[in-house]
N, C-alpha and C. Protein backbone atom coordinates (compact mmCIF):
# COMPACT_ATOMS: atom_id res chain seq x y z
N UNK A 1 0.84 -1.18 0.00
CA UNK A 1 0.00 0.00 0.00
C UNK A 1 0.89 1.24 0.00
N UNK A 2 0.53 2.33 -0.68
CA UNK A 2 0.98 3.63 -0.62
C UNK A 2 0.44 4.75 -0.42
N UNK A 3 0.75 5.63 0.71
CA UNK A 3 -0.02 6.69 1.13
C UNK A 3 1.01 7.87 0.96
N UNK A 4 0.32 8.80 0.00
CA UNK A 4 1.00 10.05 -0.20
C UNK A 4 0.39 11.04 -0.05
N UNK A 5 1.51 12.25 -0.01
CA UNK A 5 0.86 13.67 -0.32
C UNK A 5 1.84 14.51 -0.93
N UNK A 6 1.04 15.51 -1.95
CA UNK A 6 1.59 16.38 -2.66
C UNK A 6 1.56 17.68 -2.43
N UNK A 7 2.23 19.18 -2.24
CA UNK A 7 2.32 19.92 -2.09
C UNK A 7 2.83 20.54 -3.29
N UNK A 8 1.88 21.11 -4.12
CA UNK A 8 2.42 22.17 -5.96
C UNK A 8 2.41 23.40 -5.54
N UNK A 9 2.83 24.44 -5.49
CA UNK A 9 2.63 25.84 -6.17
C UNK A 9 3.41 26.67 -7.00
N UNK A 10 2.33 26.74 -8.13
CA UNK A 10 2.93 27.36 -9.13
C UNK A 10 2.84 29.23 -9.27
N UNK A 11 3.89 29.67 -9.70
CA UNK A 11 3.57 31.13 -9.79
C UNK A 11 4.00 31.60 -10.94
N UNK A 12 2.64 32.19 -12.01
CA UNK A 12 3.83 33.06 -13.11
C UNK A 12 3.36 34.33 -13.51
N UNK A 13 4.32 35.44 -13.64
CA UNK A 13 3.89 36.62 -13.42
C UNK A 13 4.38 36.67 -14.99
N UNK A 14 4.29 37.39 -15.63
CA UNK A 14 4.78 37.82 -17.33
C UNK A 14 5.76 36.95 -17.73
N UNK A 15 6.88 37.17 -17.90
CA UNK A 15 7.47 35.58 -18.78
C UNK A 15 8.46 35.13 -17.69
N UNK A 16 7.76 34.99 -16.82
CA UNK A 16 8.76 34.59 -15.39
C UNK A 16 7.53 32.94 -14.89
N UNK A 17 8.25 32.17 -14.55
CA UNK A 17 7.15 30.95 -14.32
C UNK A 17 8.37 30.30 -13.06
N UNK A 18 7.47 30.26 -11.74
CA UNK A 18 8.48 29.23 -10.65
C UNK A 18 7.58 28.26 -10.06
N UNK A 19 7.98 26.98 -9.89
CA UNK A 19 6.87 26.21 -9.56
C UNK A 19 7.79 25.81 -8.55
N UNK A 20 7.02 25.50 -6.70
CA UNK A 20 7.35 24.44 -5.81
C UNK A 20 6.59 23.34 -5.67
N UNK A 21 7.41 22.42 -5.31
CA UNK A 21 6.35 20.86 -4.68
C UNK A 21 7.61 20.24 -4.03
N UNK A 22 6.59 19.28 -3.22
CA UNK A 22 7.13 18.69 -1.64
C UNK A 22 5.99 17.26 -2.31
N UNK A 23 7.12 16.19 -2.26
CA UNK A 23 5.87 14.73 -2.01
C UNK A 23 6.45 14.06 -1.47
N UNK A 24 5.59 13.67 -0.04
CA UNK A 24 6.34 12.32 0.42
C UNK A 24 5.50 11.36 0.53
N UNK A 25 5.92 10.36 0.52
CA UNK A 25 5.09 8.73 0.32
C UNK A 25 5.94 7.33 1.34
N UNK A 26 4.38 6.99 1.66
CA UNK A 26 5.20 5.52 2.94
C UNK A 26 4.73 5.20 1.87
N UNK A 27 5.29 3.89 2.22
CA UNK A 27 5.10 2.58 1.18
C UNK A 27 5.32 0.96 2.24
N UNK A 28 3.75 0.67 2.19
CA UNK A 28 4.02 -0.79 3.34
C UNK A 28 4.17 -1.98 1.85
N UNK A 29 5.18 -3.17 1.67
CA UNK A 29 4.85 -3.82 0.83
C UNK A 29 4.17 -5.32 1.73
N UNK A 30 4.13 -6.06 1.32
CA UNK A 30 3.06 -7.57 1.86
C UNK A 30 3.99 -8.41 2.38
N UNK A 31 5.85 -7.92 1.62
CA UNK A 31 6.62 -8.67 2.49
C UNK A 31 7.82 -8.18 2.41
N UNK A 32 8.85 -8.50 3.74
CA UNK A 32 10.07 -8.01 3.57
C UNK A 32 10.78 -7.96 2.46
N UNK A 33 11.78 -7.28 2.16
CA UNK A 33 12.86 -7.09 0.90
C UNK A 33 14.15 -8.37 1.11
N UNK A 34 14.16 -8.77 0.12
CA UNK A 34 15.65 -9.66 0.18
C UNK A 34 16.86 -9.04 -0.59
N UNK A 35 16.76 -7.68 -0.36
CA UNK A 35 18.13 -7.06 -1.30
C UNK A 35 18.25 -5.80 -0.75
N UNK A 36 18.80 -5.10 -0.43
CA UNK A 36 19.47 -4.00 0.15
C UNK A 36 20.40 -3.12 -1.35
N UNK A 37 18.94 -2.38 -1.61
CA UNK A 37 19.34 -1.61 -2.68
C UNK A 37 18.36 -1.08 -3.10
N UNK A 38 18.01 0.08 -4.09
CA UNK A 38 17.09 1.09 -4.24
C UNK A 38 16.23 1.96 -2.89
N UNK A 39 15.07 1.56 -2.66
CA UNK A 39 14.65 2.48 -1.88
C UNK A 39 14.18 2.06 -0.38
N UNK A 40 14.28 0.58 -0.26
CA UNK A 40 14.24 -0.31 0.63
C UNK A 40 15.53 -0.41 1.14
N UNK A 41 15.42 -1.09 2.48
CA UNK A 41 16.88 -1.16 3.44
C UNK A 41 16.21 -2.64 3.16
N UNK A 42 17.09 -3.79 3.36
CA UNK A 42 17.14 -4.99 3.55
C UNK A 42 16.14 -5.63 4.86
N UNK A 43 15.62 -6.88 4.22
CA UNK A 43 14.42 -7.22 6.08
C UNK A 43 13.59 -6.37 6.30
N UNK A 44 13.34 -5.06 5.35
CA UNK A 44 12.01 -4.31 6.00
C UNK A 44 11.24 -4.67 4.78
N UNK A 45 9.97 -3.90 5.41
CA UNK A 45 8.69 -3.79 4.81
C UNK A 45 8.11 -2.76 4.32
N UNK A 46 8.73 -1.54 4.65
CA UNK A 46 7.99 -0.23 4.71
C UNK A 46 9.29 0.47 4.48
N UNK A 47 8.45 1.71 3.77
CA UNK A 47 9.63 2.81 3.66
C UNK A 47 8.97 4.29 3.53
N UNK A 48 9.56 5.35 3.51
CA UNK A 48 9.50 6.63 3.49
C UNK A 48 10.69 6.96 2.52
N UNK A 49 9.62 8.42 1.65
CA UNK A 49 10.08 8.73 0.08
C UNK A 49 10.00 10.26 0.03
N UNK A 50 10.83 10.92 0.24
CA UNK A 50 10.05 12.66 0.50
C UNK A 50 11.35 13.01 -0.41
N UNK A 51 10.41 14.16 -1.40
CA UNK A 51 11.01 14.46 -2.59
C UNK A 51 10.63 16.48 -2.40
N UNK A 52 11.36 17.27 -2.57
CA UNK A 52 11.39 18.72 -3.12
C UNK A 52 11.82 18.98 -4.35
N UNK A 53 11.64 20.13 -4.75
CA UNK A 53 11.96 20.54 -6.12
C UNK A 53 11.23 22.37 -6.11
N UNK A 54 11.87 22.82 -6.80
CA UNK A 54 12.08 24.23 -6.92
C UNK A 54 12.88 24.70 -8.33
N UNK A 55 11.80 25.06 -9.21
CA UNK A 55 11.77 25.02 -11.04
C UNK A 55 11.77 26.59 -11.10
N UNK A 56 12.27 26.97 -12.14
CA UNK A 56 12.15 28.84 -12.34
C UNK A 56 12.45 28.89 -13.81
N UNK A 57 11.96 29.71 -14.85
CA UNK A 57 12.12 29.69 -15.81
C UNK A 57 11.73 31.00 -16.40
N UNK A 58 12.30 31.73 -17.61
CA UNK A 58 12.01 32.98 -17.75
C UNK A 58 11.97 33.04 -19.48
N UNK A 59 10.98 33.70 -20.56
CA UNK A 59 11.09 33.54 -21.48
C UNK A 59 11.95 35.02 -21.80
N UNK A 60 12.77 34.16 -22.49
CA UNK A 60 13.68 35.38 -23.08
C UNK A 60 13.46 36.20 -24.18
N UNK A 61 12.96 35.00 -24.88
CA UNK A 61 12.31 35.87 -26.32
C UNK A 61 10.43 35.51 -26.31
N UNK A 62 9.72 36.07 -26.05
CA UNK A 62 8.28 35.21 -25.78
C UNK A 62 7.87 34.65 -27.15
N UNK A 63 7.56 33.36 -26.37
CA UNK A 63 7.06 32.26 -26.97
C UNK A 63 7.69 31.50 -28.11
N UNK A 64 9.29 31.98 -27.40
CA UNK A 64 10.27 31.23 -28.62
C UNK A 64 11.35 30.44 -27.83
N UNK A 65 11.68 31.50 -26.44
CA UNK A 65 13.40 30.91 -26.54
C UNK A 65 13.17 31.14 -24.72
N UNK A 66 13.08 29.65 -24.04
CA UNK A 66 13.12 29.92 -22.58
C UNK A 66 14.26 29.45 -21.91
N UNK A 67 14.92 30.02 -20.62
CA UNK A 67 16.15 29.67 -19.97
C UNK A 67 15.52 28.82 -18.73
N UNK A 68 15.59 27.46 -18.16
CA UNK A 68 14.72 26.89 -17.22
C UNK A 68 16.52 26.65 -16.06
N UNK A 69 15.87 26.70 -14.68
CA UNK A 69 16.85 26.32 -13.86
C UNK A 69 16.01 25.47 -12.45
N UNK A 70 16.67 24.36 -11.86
CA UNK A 70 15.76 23.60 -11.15
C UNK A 70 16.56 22.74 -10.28
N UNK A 71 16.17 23.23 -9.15
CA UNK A 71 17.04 21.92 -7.78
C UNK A 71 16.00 20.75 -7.46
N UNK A 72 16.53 20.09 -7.22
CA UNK A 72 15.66 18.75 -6.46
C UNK A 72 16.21 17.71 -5.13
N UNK A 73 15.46 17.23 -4.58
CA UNK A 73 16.40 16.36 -3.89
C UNK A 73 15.31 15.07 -3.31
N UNK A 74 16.03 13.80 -3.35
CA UNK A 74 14.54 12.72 -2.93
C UNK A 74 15.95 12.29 -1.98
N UNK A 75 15.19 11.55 -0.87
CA UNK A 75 15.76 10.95 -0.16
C UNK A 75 14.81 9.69 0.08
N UNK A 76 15.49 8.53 0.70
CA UNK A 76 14.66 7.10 0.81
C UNK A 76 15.15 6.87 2.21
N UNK A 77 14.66 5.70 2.74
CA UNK A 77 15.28 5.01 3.70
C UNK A 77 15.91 4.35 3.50
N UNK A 78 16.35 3.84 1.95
CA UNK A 78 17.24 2.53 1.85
C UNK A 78 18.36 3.50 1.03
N UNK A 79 18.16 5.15 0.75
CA UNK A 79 19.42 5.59 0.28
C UNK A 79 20.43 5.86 1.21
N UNK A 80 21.83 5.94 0.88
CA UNK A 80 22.79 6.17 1.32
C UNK A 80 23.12 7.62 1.37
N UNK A 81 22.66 8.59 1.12
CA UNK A 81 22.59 9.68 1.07
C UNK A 81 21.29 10.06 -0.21
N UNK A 82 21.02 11.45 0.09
CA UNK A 82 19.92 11.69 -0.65
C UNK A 82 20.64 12.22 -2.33
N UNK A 83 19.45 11.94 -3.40
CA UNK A 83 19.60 12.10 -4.65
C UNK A 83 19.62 13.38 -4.94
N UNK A 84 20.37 14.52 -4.88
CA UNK A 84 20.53 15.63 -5.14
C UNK A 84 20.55 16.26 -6.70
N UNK A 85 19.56 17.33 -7.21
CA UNK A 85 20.24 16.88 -8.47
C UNK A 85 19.67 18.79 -8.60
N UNK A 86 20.83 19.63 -9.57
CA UNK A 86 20.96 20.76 -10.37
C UNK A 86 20.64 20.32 -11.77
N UNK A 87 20.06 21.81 -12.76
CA UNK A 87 19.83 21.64 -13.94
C UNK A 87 19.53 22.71 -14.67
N UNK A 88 19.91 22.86 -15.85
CA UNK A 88 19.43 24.02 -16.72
C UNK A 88 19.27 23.31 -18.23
N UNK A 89 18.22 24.11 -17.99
CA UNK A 89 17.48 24.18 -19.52
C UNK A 89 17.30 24.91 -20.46
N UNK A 90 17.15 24.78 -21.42
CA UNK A 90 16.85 25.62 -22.88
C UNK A 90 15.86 25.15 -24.02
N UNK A 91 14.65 25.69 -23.93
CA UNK A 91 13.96 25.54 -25.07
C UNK A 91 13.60 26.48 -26.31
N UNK A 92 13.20 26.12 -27.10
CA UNK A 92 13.15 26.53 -28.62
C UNK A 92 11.59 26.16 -28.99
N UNK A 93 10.76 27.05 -29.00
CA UNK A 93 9.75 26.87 -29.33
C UNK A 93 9.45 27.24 -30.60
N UNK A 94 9.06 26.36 -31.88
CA UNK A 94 8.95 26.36 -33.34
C UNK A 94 7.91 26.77 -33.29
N UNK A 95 6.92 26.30 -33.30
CA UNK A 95 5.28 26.47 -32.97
C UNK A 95 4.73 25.80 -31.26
N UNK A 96 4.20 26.74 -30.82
CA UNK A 96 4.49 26.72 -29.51
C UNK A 96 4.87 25.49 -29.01
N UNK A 97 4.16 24.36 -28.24
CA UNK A 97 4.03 23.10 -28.00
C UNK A 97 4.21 22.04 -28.92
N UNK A 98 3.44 22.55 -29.65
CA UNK A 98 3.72 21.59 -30.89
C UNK A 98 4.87 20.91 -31.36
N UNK A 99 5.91 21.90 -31.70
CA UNK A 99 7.25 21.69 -32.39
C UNK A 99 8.06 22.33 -31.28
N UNK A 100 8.85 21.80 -30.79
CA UNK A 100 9.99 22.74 -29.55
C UNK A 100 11.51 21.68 -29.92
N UNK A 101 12.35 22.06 -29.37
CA UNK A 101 13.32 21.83 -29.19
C UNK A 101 14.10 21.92 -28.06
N UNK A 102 14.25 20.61 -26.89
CA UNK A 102 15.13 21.33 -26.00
C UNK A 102 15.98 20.72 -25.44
N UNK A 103 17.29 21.37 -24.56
CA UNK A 103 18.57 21.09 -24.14
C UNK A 103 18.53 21.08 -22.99
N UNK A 104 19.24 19.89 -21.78
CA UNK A 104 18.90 19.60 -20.33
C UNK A 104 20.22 19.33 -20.41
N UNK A 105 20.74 20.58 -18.79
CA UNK A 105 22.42 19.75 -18.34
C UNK A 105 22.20 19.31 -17.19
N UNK A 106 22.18 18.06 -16.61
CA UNK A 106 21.95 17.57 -15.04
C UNK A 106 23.15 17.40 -14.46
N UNK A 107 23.28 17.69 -13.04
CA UNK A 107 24.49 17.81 -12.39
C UNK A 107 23.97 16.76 -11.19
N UNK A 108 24.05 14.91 -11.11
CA UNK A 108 23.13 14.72 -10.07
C UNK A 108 24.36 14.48 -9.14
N UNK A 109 24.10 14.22 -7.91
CA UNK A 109 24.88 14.16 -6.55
C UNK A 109 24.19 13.21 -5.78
N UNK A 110 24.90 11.88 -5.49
CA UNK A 110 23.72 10.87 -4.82
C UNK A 110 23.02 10.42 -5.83
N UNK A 111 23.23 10.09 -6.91
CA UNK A 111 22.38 9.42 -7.73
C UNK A 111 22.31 8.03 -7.84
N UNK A 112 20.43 7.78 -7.40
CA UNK A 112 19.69 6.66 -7.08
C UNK A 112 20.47 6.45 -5.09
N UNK A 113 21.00 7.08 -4.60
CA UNK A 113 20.97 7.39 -3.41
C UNK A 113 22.25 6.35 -3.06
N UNK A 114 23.55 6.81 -3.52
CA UNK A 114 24.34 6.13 -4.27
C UNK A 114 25.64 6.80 -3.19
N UNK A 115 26.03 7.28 -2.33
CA UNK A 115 27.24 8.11 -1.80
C UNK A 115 28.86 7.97 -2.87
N UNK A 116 29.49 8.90 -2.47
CA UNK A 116 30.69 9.40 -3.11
C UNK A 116 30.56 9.26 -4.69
N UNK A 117 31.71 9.00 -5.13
CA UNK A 117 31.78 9.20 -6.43
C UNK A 117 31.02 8.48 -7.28
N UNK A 118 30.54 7.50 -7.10
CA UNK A 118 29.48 6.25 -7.52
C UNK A 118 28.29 7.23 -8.08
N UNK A 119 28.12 8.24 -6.57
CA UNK A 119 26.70 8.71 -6.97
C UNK A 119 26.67 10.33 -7.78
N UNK A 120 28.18 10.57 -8.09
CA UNK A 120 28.09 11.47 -9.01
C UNK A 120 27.72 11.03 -10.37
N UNK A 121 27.07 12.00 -10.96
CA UNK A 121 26.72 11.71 -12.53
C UNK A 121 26.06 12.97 -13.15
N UNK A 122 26.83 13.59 -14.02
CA UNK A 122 26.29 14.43 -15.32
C UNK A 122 25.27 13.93 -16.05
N UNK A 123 24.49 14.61 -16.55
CA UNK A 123 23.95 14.20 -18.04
C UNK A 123 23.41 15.27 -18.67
N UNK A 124 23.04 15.36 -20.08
CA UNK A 124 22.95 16.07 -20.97
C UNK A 124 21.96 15.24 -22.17
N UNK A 125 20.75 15.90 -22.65
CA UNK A 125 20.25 15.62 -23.11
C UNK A 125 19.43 16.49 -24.12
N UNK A 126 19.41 16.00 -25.30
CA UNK A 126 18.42 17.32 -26.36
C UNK A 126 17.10 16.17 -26.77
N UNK A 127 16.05 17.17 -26.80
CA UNK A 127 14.80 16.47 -27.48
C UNK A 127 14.05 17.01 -28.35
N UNK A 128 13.25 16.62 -29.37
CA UNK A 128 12.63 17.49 -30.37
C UNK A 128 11.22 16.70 -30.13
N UNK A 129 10.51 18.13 -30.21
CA UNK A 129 9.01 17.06 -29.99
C UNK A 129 8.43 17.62 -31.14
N UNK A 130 7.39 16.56 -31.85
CA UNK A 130 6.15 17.03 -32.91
C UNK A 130 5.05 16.22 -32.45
N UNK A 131 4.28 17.17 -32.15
CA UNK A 131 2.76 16.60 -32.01
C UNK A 131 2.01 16.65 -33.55
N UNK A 132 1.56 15.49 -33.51
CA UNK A 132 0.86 15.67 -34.90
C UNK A 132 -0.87 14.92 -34.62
């Protein structure tokens, strides 16, 4: 079973957009874990999942060209430290939604709740979307 709650607020004033949220979630499963890894500790049953995030984004050129910047952090009971993660973005809007283009640099720290260098990890990613 899983019992959560979510906390959103979004705010956008002219081409300025910042969104917060807070979710945390127990999680009872039907039986202990036999592995000591992901979000479970080993021999339990239950866990706790509480996640933040704090998004800001500003259109530079409206309705073409946005600069996005965004912290996060989840922590588990079976992580070894929490999943920390920085990011900036860049989109390219062709036709608004429709057609975009965009560029993600992730800086994570603790990734998958991972300590020292294990749980460092970059990434970088471009996407093109068409809705048709």
């Amino acid at each position: 079973s899983v019992t959560g709650i979510e906390l959103s607020i979004p705010v956008r004033y002219d081409a300025l957009s910042v969104d917060l949220g807070y979710n945390t979630f127990s999680v009872d499963l039907t039986e202990k874990t036999t592995a000591a890894s992901g979000l479970y500790k080993f021999g339990v049953s239950d866990t706790t999942l509480d996640m933040y995030s704090i998004e800001a984004g500003y259109m530079v050129v409206p309705e073409k060209f946005e600069i996005a910047l965004a912290l996060s952090s989840m922590d588990a009971d079976g992580y070894a430290t929490s999943w920390d993660r920085k990011q900036i973005g860049f989109s390219y809007f062709v036709k608004k939604h429709d057609v975009k283009f965009q560029l993600v640099h992730r800086l994570n720290e603790g990734y998958k709740g991972k300590s020292g260098s294990a749980g460092d990890r970059d990434e970088t990613s471009l996407t093109a979307q068409y809705v048709f």
